[in-house]
PDB file of N, CA and C in Angstrom:
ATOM      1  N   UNK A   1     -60.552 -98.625 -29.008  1.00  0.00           N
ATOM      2  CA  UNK A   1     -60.917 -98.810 -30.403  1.00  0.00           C
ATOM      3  C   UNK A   1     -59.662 -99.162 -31.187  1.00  0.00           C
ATOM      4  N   UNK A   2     -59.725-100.189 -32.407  1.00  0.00           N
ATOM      5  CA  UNK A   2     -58.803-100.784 -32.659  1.00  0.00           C
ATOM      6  C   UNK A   2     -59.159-100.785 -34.010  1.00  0.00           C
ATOM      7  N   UNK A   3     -58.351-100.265 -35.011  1.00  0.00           N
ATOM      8  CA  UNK A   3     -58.556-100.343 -36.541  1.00  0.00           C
ATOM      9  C   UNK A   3     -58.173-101.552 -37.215  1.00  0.00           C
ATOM     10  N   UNK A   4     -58.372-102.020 -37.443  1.00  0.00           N
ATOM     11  CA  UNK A   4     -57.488-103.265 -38.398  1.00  0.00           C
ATOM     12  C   UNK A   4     -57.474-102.854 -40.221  1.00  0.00           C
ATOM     13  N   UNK A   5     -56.490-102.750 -40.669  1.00  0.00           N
ATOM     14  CA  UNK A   5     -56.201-102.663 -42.401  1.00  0.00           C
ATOM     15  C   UNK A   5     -54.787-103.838 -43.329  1.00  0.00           C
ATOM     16  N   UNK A   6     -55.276-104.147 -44.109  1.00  0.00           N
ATOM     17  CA  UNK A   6     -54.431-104.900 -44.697  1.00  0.00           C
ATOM     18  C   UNK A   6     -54.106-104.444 -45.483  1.00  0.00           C
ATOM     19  N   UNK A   7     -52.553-105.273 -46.183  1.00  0.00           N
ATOM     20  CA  UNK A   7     -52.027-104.358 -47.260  1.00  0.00           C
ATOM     21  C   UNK A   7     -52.357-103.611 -48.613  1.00  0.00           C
ATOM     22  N   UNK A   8     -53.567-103.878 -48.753  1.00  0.00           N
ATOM     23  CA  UNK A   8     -54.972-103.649 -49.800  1.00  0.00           C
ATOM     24  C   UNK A   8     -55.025-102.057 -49.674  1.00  0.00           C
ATOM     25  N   UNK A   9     -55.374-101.765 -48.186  1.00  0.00           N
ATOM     26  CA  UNK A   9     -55.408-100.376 -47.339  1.00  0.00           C
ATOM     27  C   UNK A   9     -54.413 -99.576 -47.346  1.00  0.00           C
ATOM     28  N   UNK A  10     -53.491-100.284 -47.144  1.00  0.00           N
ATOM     29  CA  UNK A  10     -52.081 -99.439 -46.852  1.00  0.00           C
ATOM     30  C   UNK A  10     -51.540 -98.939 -48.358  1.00  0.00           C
ATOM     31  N   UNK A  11     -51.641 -99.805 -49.559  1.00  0.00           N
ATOM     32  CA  UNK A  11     -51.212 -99.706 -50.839  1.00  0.00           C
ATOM     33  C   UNK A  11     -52.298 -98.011 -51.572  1.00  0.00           C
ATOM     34  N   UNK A  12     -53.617 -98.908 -51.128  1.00  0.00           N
ATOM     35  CA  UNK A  12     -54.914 -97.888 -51.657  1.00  0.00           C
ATOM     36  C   UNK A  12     -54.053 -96.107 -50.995  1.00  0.00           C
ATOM     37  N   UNK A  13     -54.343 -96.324 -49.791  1.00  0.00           N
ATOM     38  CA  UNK A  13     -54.220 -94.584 -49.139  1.00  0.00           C
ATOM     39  C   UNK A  13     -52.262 -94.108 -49.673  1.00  0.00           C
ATOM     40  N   UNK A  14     -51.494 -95.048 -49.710  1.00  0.00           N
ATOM     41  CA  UNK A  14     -50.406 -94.748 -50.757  1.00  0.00           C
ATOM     42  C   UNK A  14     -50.771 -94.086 -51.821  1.00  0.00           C
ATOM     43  N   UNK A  15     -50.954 -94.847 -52.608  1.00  0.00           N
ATOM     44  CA  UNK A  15     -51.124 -94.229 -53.741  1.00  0.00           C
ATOM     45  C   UNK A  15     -52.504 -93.039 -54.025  1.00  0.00           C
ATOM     46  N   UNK A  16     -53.679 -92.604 -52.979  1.00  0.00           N
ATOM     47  CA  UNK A  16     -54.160 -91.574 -52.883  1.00  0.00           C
ATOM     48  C   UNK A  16     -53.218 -90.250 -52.890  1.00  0.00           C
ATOM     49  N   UNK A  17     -52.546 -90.315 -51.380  1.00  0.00           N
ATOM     50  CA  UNK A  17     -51.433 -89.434 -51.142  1.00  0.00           C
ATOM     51  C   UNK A  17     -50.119 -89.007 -52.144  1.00  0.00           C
ATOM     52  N   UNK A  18     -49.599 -90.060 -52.776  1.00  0.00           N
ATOM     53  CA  UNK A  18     -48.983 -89.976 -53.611  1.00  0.00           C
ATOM     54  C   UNK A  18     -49.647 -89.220 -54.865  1.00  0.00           C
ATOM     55  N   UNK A  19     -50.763 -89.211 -55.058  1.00  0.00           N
ATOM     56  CA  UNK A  19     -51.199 -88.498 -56.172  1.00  0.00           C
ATOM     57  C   UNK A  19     -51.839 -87.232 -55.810  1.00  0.00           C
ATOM     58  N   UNK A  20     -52.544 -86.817 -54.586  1.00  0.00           N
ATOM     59  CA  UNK A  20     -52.274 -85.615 -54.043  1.00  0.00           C
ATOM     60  C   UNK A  20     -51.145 -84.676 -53.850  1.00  0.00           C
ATOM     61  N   UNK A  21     -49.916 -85.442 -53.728  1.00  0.00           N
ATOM     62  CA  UNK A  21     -48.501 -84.643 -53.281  1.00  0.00           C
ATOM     63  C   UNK A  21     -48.302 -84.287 -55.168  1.00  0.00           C
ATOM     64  N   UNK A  22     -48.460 -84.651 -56.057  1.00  0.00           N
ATOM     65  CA  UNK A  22     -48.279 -84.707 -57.588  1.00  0.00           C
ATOM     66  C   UNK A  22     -48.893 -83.989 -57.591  1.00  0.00           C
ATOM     67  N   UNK A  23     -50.715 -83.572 -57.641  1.00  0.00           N
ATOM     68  CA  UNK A  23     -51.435 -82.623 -57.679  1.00  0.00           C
ATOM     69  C   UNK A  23     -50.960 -81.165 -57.003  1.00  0.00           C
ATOM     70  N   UNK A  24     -50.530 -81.463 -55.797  1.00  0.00           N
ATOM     71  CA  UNK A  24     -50.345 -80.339 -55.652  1.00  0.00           C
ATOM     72  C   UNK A  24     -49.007 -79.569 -55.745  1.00  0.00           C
ATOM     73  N   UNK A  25     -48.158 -80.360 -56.097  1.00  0.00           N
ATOM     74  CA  UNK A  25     -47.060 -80.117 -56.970  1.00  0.00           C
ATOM     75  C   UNK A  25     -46.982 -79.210 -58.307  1.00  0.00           C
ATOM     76  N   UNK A  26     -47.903 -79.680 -58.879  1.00  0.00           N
ATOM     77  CA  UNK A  26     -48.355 -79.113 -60.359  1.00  0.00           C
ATOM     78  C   UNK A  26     -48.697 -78.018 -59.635  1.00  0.00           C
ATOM     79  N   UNK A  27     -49.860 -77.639 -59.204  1.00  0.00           N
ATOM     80  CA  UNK A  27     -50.643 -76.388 -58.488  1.00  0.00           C
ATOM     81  C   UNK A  27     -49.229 -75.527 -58.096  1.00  0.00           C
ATOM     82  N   UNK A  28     -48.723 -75.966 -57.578  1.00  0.00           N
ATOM     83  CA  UNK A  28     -47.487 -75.147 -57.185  1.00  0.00           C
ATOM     84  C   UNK A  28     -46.558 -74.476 -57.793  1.00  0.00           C
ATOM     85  N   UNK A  29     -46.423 -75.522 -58.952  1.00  0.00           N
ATOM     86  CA  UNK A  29     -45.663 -75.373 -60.485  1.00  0.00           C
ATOM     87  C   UNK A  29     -46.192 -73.663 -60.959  1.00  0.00           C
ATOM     88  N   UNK A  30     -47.900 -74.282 -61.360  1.00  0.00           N
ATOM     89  CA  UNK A  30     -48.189 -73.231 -62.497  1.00  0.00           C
ATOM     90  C   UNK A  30     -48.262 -71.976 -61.461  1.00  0.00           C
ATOM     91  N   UNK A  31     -49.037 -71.851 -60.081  1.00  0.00           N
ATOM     92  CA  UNK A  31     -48.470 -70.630 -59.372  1.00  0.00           C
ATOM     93  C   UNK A  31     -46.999 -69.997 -59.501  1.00  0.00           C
ATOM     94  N   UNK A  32     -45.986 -70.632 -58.949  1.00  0.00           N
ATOM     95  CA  UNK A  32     -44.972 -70.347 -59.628  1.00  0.00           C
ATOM     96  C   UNK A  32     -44.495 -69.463 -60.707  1.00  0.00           C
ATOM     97  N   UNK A  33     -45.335 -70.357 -62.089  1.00  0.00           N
ATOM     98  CA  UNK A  33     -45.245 -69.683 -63.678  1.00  0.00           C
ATOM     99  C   UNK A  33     -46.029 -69.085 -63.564  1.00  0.00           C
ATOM    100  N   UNK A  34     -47.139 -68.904 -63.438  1.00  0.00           N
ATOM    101  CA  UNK A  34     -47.619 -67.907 -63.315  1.00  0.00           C
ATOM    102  C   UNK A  34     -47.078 -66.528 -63.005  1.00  0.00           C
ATOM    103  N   UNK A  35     -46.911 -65.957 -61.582  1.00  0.00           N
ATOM    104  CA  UNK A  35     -46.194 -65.031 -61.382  1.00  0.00           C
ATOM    105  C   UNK A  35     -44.536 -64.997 -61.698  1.00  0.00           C
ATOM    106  N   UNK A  36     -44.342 -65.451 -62.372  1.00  0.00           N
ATOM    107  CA  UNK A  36     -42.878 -65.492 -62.630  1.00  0.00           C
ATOM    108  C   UNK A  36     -43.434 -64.656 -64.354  1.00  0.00           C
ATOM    109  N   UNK A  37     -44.181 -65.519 -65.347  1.00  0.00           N
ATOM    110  CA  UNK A  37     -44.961 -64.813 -66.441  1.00  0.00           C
ATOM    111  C   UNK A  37     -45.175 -63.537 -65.978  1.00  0.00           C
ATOM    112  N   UNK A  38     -45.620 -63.103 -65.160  1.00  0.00           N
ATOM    113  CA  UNK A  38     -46.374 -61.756 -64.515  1.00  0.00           C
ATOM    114  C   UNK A  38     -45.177 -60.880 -64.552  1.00  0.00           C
ATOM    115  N   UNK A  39     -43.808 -61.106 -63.512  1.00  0.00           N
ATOM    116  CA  UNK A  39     -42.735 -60.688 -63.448  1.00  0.00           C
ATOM    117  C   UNK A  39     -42.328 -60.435 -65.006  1.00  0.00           C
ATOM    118  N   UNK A  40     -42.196 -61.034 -66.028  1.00  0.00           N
ATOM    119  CA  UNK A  40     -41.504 -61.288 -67.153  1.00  0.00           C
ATOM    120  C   UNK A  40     -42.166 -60.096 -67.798  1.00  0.00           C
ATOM    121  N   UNK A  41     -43.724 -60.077 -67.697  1.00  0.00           N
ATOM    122  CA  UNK A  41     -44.269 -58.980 -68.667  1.00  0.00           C
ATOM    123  C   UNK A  41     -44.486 -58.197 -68.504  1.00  0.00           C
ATOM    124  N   UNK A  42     -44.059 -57.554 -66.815  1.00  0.00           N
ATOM    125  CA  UNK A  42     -43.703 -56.080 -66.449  1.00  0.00           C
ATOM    126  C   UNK A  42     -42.087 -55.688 -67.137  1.00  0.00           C
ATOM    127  N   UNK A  43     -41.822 -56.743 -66.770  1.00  0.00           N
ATOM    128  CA  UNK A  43     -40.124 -56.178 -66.903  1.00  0.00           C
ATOM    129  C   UNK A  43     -40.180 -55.836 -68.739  1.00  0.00           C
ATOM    130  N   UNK A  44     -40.883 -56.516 -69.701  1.00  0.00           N
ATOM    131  CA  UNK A  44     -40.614 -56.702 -71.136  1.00  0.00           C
ATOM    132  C   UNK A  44     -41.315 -55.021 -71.061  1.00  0.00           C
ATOM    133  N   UNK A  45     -42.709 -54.786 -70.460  1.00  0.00           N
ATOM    134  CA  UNK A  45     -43.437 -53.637 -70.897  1.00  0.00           C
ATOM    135  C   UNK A  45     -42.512 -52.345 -69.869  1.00  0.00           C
ATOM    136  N   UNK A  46     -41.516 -52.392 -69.512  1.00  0.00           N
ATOM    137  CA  UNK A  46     -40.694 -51.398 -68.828  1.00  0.00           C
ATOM    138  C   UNK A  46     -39.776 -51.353 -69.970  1.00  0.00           C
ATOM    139  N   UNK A  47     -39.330 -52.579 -70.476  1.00  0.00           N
ATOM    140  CA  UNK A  47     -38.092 -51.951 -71.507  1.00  0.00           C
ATOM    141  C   UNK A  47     -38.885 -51.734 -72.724  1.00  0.00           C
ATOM    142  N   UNK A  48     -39.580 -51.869 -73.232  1.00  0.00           N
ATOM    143  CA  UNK A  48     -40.446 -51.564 -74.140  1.00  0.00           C
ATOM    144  C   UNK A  48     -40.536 -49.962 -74.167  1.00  0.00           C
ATOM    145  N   UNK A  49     -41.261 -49.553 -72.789  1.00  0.00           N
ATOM    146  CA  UNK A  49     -41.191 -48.230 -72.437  1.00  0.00           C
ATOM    147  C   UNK A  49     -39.988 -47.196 -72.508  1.00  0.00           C
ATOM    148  N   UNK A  50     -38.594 -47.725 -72.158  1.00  0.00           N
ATOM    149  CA  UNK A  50     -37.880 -47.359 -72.022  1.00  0.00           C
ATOM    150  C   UNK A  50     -36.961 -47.300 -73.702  1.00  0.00           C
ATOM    151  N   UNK A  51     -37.172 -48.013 -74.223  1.00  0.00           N
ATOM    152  CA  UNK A  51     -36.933 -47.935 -75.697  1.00  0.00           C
ATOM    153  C   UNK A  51     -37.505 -46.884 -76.566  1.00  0.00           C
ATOM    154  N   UNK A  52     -38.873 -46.680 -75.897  1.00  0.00           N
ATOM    155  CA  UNK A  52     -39.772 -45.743 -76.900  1.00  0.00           C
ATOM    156  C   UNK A  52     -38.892 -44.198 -76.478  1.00  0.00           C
ATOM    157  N   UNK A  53     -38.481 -44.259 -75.278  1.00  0.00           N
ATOM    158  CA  UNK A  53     -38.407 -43.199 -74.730  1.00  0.00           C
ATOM    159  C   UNK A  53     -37.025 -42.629 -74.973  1.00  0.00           C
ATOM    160  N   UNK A  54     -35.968 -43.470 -75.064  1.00  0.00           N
ATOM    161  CA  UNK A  54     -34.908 -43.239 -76.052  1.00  0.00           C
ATOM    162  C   UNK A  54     -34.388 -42.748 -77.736  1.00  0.00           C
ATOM    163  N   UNK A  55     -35.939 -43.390 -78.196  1.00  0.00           N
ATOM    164  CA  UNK A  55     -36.398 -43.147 -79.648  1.00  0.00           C
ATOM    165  C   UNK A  55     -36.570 -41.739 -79.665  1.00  0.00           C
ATOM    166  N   UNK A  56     -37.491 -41.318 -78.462  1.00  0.00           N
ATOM    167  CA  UNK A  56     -38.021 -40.046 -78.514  1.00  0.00           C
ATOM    168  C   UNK A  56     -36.981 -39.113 -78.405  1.00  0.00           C
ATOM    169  N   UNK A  57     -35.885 -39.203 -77.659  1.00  0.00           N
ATOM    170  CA  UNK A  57     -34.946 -38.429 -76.880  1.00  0.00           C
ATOM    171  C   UNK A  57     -34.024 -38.379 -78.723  1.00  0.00           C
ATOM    172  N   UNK A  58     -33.557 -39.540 -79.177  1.00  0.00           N
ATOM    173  CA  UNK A  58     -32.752 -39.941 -80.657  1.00  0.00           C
ATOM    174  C   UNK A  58     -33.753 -38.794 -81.499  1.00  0.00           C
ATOM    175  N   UNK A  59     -34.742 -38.683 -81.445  1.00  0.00           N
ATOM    176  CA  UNK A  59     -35.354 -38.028 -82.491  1.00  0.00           C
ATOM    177  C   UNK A  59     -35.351 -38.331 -84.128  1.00  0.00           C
ATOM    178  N   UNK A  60     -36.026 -38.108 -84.713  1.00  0.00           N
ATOM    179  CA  UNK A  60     -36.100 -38.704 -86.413  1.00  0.00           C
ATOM    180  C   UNK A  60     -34.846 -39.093 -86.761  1.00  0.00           C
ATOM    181  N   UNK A  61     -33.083 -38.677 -86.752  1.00  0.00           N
ATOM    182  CA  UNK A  61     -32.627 -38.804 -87.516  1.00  0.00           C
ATOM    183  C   UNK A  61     -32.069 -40.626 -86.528  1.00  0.00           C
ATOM    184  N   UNK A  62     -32.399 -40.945 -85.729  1.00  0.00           N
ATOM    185  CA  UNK A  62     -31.844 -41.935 -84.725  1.00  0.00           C
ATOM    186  C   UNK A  62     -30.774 -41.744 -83.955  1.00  0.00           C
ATOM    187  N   UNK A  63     -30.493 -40.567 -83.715  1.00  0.00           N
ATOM    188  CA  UNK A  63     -29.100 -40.265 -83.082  1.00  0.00           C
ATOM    189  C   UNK A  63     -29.424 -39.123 -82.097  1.00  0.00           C
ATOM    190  N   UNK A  64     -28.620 -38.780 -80.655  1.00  0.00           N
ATOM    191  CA  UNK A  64     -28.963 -37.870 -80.188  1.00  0.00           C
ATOM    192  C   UNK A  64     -28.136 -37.125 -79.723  1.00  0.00           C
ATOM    193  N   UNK A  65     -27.291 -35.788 -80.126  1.00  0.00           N
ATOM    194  CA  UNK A  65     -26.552 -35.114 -80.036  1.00  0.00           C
ATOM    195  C   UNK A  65     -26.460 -34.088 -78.903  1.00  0.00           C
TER     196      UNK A  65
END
């Protein structure tokens, strides 16, 4: 069995692939940001935590002796 394609073929499945490897590029991207976001808003809600908890320790006047 013997395929025959001309450069019509060869250009077409190019540029399919080429826009699959882009697609899934992006996909890769926002996974990426995604958990990287995820990472970011543990770490913000740890110092967040850790601020309150210093406040608490400072007590009303802001200082802790």
């Amino acid at each position: 069995m013997q395929l025959e394609v001309d450069e019509a073929d060869v250009q077409l499945l190019q540029s399919l692939l080429q826009s699959h490897a882009v697609t899934l590029s992006h996909e890769i991207h926002k996974a990426a940001t995604r958990e990287f976001r995820k990472k970011l808003e543990e770490e913000e809600a740890r110092t967040k935590a850790l601020l309150d908890r210093l406040r608490a320790i400072a007590g009303p006047g802001g200082t802790s002796r």
